[in-house]
PDB file of N, CA and C in Angstrom:
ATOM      1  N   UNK A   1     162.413-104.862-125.740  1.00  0.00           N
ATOM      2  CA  UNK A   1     163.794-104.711-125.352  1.00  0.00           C
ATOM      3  C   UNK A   1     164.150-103.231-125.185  1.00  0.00           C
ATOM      4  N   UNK A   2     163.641-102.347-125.936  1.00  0.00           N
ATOM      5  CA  UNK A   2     163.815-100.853-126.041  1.00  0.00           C
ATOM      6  C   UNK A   2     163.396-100.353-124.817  1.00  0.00           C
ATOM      7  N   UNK A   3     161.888-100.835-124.287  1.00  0.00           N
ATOM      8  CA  UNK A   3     161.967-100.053-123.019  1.00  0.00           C
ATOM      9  C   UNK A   3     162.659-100.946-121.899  1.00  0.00           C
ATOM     10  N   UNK A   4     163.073-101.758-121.686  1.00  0.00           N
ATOM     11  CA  UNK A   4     164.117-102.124-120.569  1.00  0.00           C
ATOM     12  C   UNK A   4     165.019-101.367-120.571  1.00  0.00           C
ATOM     13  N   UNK A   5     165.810-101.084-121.922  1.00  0.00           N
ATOM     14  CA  UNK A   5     166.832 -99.972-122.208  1.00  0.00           C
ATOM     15  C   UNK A   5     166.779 -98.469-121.203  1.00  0.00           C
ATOM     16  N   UNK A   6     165.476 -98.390-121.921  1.00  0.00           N
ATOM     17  CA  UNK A   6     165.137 -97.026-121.564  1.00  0.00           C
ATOM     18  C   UNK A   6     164.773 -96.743-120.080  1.00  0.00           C
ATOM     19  N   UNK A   7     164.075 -97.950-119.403  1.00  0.00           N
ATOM     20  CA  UNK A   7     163.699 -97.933-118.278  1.00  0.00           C
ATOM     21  C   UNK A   7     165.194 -98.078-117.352  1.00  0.00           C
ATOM     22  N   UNK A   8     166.246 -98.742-117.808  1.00  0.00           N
ATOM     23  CA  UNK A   8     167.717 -99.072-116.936  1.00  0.00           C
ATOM     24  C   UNK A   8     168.663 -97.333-117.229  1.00  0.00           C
ATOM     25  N   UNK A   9     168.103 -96.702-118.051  1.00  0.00           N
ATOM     26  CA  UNK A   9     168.884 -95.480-118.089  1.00  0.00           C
ATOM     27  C   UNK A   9     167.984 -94.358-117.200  1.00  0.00           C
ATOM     28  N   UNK A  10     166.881 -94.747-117.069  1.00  0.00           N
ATOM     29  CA  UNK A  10     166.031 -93.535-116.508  1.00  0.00           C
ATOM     30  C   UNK A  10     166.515 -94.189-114.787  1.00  0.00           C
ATOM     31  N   UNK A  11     166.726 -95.461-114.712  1.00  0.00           N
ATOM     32  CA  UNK A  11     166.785 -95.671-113.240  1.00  0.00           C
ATOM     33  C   UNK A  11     167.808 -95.489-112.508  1.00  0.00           C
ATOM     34  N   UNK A  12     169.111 -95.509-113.542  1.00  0.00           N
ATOM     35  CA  UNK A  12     170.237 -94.770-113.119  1.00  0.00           C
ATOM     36  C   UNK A  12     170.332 -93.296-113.005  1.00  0.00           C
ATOM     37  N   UNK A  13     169.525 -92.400-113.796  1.00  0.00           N
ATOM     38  CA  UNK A  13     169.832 -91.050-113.538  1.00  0.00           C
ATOM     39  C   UNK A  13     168.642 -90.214-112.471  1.00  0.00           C
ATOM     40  N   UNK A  14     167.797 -91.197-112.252  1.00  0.00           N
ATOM     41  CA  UNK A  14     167.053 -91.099-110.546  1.00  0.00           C
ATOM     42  C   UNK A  14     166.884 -91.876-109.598  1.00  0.00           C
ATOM     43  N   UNK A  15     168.199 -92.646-109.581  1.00  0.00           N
ATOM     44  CA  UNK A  15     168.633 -93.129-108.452  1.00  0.00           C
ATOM     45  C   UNK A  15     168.467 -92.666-107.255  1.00  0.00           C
ATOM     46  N   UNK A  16     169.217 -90.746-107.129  1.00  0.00           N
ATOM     47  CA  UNK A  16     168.778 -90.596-106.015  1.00  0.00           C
ATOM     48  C   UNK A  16     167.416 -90.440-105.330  1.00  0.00           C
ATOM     49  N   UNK A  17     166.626 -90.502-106.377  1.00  0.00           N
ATOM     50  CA  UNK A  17     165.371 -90.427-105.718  1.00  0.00           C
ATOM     51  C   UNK A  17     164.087 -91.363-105.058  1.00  0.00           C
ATOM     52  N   UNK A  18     165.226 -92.723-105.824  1.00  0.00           N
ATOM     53  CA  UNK A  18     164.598 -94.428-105.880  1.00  0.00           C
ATOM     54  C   UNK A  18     165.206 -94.805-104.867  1.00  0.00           C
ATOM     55  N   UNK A  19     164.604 -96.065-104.348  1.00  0.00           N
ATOM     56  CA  UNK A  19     165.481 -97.275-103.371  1.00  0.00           C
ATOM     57  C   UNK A  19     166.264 -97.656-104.058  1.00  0.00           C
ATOM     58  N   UNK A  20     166.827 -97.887-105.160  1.00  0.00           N
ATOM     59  CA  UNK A  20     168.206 -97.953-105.851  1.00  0.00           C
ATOM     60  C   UNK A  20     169.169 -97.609-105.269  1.00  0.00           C
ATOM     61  N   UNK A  21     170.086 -98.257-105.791  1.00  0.00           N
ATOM     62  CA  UNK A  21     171.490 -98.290-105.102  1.00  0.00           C
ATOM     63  C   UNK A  21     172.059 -96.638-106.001  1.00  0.00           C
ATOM     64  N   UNK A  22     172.367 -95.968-105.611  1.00  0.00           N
ATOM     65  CA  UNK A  22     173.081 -94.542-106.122  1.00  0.00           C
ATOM     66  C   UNK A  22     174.642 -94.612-105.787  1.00  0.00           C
ATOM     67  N   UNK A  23     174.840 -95.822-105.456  1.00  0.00           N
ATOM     68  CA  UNK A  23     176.746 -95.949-104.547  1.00  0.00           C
ATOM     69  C   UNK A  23     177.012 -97.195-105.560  1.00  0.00           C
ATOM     70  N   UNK A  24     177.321 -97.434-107.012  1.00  0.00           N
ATOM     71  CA  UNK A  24     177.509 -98.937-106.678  1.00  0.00           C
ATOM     72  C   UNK A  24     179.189 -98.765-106.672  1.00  0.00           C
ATOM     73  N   UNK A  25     180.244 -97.905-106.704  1.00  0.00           N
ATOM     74  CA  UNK A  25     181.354 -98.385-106.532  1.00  0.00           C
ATOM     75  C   UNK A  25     181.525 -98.709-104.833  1.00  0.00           C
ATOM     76  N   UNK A  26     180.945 -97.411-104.126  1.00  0.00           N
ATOM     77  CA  UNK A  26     181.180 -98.086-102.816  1.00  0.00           C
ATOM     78  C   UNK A  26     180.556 -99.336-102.370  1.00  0.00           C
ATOM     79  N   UNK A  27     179.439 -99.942-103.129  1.00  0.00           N
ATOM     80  CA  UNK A  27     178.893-101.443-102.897  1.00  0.00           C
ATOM     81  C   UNK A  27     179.496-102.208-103.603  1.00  0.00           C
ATOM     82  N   UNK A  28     180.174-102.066-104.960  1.00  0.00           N
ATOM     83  CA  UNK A  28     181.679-103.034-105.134  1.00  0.00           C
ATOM     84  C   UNK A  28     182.687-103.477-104.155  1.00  0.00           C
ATOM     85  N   UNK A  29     183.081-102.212-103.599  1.00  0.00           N
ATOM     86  CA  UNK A  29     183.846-102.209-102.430  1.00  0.00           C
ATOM     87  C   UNK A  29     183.638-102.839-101.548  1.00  0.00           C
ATOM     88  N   UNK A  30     182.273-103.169-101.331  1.00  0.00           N
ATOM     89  CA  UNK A  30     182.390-103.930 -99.843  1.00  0.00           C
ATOM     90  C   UNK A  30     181.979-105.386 -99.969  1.00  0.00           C
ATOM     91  N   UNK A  31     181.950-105.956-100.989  1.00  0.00           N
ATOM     92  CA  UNK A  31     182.153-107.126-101.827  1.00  0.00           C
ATOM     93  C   UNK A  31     183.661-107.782-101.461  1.00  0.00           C
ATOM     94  N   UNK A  32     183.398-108.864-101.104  1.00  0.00           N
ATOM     95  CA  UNK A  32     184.792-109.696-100.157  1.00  0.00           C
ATOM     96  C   UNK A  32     185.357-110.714-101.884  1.00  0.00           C
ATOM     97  N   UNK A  33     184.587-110.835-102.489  1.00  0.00           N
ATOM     98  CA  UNK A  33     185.135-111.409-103.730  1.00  0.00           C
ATOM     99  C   UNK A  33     184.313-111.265-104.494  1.00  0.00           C
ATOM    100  N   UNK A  34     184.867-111.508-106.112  1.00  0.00           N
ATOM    101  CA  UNK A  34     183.784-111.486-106.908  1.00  0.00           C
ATOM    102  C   UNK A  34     182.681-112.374-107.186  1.00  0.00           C
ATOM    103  N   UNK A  35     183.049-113.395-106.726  1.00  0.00           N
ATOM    104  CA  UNK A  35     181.702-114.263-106.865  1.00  0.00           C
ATOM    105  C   UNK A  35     180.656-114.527-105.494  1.00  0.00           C
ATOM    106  N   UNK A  36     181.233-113.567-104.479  1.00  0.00           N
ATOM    107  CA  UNK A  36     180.365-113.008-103.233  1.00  0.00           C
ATOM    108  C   UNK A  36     179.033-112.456-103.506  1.00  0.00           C
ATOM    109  N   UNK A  37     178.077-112.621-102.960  1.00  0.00           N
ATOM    110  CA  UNK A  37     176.857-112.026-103.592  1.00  0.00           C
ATOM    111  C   UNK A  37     177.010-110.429-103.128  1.00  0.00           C
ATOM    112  N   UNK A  38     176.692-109.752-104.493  1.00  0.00           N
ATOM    113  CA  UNK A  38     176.226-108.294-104.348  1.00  0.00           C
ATOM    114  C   UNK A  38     176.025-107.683-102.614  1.00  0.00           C
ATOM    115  N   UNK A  39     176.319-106.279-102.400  1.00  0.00           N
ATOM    116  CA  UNK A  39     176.502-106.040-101.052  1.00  0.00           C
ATOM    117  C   UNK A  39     175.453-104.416-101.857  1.00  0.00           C
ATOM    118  N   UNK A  40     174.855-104.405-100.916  1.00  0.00           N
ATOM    119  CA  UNK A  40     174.259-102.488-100.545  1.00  0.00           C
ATOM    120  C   UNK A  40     175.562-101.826-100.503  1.00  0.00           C
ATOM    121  N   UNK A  41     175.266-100.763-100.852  1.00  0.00           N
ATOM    122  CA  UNK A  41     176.233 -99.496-100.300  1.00  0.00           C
ATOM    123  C   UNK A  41     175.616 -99.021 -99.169  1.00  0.00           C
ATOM    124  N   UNK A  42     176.501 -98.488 -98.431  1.00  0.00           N
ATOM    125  CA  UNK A  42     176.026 -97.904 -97.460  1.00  0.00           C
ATOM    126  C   UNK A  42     175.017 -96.970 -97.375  1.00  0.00           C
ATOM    127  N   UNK A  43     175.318 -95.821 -98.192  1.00  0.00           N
ATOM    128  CA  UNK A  43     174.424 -94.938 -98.534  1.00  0.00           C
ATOM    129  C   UNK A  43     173.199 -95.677 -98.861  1.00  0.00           C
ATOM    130  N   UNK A  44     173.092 -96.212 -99.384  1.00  0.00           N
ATOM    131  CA  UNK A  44     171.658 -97.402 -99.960  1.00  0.00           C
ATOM    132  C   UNK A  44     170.700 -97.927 -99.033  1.00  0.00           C
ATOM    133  N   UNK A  45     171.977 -98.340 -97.780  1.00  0.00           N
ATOM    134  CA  UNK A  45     171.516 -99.061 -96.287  1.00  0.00           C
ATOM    135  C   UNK A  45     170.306 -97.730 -95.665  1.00  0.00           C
ATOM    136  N   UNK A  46     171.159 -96.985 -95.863  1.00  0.00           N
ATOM    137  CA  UNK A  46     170.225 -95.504 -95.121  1.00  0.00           C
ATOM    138  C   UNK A  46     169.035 -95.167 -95.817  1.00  0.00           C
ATOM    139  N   UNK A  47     169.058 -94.961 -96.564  1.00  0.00           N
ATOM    140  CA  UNK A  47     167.828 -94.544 -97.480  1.00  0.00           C
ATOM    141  C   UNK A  47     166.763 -95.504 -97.453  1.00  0.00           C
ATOM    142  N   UNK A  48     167.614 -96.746 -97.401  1.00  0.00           N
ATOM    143  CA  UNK A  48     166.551 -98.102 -97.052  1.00  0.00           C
ATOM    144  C   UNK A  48     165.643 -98.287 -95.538  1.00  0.00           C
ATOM    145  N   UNK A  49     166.357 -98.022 -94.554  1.00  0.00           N
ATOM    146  CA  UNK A  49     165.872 -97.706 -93.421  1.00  0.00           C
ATOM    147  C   UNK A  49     165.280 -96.252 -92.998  1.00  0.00           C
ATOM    148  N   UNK A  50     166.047 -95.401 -93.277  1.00  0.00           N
ATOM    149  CA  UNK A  50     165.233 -93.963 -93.131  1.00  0.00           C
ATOM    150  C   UNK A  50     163.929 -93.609 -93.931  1.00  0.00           C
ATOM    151  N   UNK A  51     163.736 -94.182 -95.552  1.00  0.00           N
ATOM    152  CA  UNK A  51     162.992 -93.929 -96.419  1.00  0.00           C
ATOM    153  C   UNK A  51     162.917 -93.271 -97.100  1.00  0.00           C
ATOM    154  N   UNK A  52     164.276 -91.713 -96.818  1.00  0.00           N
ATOM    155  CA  UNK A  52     164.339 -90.652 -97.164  1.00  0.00           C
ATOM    156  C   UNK A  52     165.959 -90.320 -98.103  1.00  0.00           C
ATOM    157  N   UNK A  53     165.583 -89.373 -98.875  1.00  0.00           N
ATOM    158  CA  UNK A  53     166.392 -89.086 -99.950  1.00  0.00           C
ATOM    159  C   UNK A  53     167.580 -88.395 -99.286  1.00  0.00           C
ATOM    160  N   UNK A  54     168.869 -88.118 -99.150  1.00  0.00           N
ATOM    161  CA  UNK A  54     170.077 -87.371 -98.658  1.00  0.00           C
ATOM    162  C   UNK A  54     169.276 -85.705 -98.455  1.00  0.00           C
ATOM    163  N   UNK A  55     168.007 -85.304 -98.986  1.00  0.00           N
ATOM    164  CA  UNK A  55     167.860 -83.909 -98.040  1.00  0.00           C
ATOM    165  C   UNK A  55     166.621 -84.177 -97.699  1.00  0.00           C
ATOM    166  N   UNK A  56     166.012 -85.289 -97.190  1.00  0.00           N
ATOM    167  CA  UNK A  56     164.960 -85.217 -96.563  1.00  0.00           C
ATOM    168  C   UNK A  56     163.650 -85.551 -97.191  1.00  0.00           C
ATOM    169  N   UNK A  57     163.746 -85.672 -98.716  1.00  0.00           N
ATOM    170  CA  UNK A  57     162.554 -86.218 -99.409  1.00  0.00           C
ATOM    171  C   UNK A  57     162.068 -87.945 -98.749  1.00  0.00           C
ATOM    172  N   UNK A  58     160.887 -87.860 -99.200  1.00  0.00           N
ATOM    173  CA  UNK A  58     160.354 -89.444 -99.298  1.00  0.00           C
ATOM    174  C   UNK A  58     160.927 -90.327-100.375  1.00  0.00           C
ATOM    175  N   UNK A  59     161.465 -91.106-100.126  1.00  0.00           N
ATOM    176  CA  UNK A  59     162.123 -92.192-101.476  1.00  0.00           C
ATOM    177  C   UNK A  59     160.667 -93.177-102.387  1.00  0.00           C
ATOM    178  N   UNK A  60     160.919 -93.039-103.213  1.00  0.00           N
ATOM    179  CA  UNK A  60     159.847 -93.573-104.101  1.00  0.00           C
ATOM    180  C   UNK A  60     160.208 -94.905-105.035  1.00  0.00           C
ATOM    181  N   UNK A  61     159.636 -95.800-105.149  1.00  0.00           N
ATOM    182  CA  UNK A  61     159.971 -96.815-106.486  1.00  0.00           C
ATOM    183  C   UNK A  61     159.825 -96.387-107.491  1.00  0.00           C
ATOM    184  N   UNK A  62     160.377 -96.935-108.764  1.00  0.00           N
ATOM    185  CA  UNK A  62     160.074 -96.301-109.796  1.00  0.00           C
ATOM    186  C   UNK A  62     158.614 -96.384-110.717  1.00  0.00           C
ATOM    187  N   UNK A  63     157.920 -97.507-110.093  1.00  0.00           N
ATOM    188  CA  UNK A  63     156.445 -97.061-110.014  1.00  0.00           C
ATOM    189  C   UNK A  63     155.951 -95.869-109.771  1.00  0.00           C
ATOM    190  N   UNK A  64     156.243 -95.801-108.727  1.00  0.00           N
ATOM    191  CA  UNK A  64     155.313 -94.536-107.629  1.00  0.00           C
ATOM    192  C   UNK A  64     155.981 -93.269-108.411  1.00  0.00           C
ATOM    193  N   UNK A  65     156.828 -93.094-108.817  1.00  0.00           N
ATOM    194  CA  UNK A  65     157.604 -92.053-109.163  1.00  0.00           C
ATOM    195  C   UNK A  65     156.992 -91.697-110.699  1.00  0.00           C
ATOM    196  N   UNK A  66     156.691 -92.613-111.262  1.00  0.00           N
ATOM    197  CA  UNK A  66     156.441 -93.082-112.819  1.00  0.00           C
ATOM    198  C   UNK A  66     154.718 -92.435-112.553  1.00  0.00           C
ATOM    199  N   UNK A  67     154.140 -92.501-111.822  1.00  0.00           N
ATOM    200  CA  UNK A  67     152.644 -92.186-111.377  1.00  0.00           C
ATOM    201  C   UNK A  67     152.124 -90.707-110.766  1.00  0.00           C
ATOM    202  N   UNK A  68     153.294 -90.489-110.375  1.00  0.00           N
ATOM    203  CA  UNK A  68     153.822 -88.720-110.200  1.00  0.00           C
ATOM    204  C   UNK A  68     154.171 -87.651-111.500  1.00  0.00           C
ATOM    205  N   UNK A  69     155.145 -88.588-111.909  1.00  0.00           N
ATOM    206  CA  UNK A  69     155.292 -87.698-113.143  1.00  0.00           C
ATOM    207  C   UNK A  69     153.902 -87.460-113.986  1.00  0.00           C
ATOM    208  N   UNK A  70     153.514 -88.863-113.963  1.00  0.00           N
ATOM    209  CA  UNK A  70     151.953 -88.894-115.015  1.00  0.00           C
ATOM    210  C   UNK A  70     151.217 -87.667-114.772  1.00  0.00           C
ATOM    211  N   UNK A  71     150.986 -87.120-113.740  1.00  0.00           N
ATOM    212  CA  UNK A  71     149.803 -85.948-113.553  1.00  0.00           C
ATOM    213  C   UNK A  71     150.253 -84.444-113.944  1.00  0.00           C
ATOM    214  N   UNK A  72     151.578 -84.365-114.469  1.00  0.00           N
ATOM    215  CA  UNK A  72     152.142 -83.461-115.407  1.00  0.00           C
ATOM    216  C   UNK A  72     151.112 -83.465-116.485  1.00  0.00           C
ATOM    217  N   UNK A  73     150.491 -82.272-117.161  1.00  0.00           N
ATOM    218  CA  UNK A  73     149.583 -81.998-118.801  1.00  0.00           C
ATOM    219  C   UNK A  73     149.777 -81.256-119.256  1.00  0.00           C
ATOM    220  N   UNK A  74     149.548 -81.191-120.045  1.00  0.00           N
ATOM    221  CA  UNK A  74     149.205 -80.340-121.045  1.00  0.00           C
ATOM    222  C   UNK A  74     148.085 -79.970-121.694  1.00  0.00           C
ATOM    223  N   UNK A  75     147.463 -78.529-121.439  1.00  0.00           N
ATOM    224  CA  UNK A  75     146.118 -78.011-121.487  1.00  0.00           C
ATOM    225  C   UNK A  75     146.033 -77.645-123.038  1.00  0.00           C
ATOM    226  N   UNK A  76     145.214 -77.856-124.074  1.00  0.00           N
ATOM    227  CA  UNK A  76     145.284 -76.802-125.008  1.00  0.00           C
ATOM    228  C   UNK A  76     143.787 -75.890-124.624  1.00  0.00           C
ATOM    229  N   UNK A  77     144.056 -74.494-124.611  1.00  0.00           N
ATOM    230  CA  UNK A  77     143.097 -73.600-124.583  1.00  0.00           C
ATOM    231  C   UNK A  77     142.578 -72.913-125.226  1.00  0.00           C
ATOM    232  N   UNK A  78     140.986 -73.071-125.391  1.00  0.00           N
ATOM    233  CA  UNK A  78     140.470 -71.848-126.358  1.00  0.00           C
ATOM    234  C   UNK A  78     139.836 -71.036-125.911  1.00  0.00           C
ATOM    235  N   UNK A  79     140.061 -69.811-126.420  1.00  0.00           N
ATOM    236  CA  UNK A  79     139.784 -69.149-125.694  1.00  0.00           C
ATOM    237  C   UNK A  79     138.045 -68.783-126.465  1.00  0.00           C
ATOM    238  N   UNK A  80     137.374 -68.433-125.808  1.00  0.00           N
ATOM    239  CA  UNK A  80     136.086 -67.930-126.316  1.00  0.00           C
ATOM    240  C   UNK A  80     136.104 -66.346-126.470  1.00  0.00           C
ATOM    241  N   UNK A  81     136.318 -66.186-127.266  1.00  0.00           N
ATOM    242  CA  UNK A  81     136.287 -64.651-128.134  1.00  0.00           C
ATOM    243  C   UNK A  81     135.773 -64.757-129.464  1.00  0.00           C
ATOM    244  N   UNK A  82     135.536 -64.016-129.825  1.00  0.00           N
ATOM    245  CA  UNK A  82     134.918 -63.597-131.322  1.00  0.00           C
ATOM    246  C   UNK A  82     136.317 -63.974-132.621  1.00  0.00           C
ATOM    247  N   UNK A  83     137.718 -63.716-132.217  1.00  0.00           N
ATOM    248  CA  UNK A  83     138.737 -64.815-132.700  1.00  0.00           C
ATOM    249  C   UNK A  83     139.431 -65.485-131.853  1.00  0.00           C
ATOM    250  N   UNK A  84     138.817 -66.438-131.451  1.00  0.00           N
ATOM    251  CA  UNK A  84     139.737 -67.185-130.773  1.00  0.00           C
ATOM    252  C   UNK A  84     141.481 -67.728-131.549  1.00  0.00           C
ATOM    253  N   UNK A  85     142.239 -68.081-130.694  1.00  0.00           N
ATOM    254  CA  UNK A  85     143.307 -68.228-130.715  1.00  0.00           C
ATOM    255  C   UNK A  85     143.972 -69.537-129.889  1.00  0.00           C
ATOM    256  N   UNK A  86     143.912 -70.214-130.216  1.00  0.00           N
ATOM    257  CA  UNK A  86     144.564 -71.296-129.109  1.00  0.00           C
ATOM    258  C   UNK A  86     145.811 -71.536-128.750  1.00  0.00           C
ATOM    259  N   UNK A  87     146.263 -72.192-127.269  1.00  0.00           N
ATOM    260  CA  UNK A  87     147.367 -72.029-126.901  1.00  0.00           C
ATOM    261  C   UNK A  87     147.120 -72.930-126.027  1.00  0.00           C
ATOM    262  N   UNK A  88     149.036 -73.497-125.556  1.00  0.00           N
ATOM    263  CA  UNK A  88     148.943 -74.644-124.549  1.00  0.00           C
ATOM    264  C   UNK A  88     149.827 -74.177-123.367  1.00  0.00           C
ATOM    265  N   UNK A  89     148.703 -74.959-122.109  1.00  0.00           N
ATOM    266  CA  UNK A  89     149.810 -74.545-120.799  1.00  0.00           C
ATOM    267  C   UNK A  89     149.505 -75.987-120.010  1.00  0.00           C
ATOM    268  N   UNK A  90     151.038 -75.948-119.460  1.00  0.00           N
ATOM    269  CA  UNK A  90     151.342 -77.155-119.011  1.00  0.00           C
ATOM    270  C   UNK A  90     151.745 -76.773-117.606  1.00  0.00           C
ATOM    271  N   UNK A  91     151.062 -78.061-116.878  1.00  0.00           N
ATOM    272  CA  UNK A  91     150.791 -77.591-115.686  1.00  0.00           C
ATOM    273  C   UNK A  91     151.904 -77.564-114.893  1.00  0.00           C
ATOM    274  N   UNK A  92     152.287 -76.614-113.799  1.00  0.00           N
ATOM    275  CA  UNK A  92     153.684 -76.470-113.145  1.00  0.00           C
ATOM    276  C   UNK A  92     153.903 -77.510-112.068  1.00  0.00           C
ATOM    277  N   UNK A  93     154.880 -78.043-112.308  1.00  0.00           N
ATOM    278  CA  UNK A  93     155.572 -79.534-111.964  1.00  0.00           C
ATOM    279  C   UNK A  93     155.632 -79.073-110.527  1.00  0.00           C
ATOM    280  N   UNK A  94     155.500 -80.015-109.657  1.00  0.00           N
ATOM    281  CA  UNK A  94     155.742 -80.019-108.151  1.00  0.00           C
ATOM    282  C   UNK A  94     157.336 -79.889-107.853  1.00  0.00           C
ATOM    283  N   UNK A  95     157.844 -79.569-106.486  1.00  0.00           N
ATOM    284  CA  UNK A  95     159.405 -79.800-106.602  1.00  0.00           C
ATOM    285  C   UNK A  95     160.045 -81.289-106.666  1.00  0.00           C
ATOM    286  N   UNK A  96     159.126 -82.200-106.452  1.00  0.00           N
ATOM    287  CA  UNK A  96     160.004 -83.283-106.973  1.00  0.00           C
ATOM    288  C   UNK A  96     159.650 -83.773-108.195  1.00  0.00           C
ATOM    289  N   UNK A  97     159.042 -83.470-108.964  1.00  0.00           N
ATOM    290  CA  UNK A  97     158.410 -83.569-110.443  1.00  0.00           C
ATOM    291  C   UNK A  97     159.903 -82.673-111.537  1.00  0.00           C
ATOM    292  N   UNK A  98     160.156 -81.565-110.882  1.00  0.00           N
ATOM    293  CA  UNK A  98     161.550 -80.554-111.124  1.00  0.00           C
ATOM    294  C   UNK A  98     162.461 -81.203-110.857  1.00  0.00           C
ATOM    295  N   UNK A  99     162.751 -82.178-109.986  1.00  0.00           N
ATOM    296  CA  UNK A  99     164.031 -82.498-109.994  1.00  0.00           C
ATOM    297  C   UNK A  99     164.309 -83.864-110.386  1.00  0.00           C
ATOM    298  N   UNK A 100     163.059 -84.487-110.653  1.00  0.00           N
ATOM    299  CA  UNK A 100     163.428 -85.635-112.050  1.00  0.00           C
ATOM    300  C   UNK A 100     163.354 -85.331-113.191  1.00  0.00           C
ATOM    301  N   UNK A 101     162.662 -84.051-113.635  1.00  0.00           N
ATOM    302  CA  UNK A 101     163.039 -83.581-114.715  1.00  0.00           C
ATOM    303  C   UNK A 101     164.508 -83.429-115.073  1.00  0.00           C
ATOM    304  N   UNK A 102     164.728 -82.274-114.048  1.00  0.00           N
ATOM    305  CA  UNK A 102     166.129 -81.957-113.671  1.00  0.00           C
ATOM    306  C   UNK A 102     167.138 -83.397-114.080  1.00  0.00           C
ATOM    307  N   UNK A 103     167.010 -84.120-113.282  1.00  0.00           N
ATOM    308  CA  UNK A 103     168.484 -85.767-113.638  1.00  0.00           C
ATOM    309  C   UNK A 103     167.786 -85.886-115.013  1.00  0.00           C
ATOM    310  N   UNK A 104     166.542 -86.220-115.054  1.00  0.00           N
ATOM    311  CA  UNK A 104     166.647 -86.747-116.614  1.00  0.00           C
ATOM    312  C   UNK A 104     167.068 -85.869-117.870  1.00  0.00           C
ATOM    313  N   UNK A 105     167.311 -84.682-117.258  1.00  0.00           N
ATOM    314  CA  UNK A 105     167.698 -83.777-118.457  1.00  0.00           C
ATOM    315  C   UNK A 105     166.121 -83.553-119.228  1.00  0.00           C
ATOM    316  N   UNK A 106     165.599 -83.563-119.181  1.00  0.00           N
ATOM    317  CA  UNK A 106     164.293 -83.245-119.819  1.00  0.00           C
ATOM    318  C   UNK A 106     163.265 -81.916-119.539  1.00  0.00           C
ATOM    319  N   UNK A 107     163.682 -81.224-120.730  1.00  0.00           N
ATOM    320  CA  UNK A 107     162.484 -80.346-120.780  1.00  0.00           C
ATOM    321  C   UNK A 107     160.969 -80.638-121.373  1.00  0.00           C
ATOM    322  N   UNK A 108     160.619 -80.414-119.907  1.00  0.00           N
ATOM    323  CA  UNK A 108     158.695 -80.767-119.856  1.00  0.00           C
ATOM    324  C   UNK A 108     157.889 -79.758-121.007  1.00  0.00           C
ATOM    325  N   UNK A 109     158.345 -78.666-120.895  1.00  0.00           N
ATOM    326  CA  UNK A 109     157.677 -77.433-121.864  1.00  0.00           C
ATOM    327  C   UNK A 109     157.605 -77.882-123.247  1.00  0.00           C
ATOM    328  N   UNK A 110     156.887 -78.260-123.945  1.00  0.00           N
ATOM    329  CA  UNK A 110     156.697 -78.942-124.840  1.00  0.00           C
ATOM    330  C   UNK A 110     155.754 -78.044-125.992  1.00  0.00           C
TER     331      UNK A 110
END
């Protein structure tokens, strides 16, 4: 039950980057009654047919998106010296890797 939770809050705050609806008051709106079945938003309609995000990205499911983030790491390094010292570097996020960070509020630097 926890990750449905978790998975319905992550899908609202990268909406714009999913086939998800990112409009639902304007897709309330165009709802003729309430027991009318659910309507797209417009904005939704576009993204659905274009494929593309409001500046031009590729729209992703939250699979595909979920499989992107994955290749984000974290290295720990040793170094080979006479004292070594270890340390971690994490690899620099692509720009759309940054800007689901970005909605989710999440710092990757760990």
């Amino acid at each position: 039950m926890l990750a449905y939770y978790v998975e319905w809050h992550m899908r609202e705050a990268l909406a714009l980057l999913l086939f998800d609806d990112d409009d639902p008051t304007a897709a309330e709106a165009a709802r003729t009654s309430v027991v009318a079945p659910a309507q797209r938003s417009p904005r939704a309609q576009h993204k659905a047919s274009t494929k593309l995000t409001a500046d031009g990205a590729p729209l992703h499911s939250f699979r595909t998106l979920l499989n992107d983030l994955a290749t984000v790491a974290k290295n720990r390094i040793l170094p080979s010296t006479n004292d070594p010292v270890p340390f971690d570097v994490v690899t620099t996020p692509t720009a759309l890797q940054q800007r689901a960070f970005d909605l989710l509020k999440v710092n990757y630097r760990m």
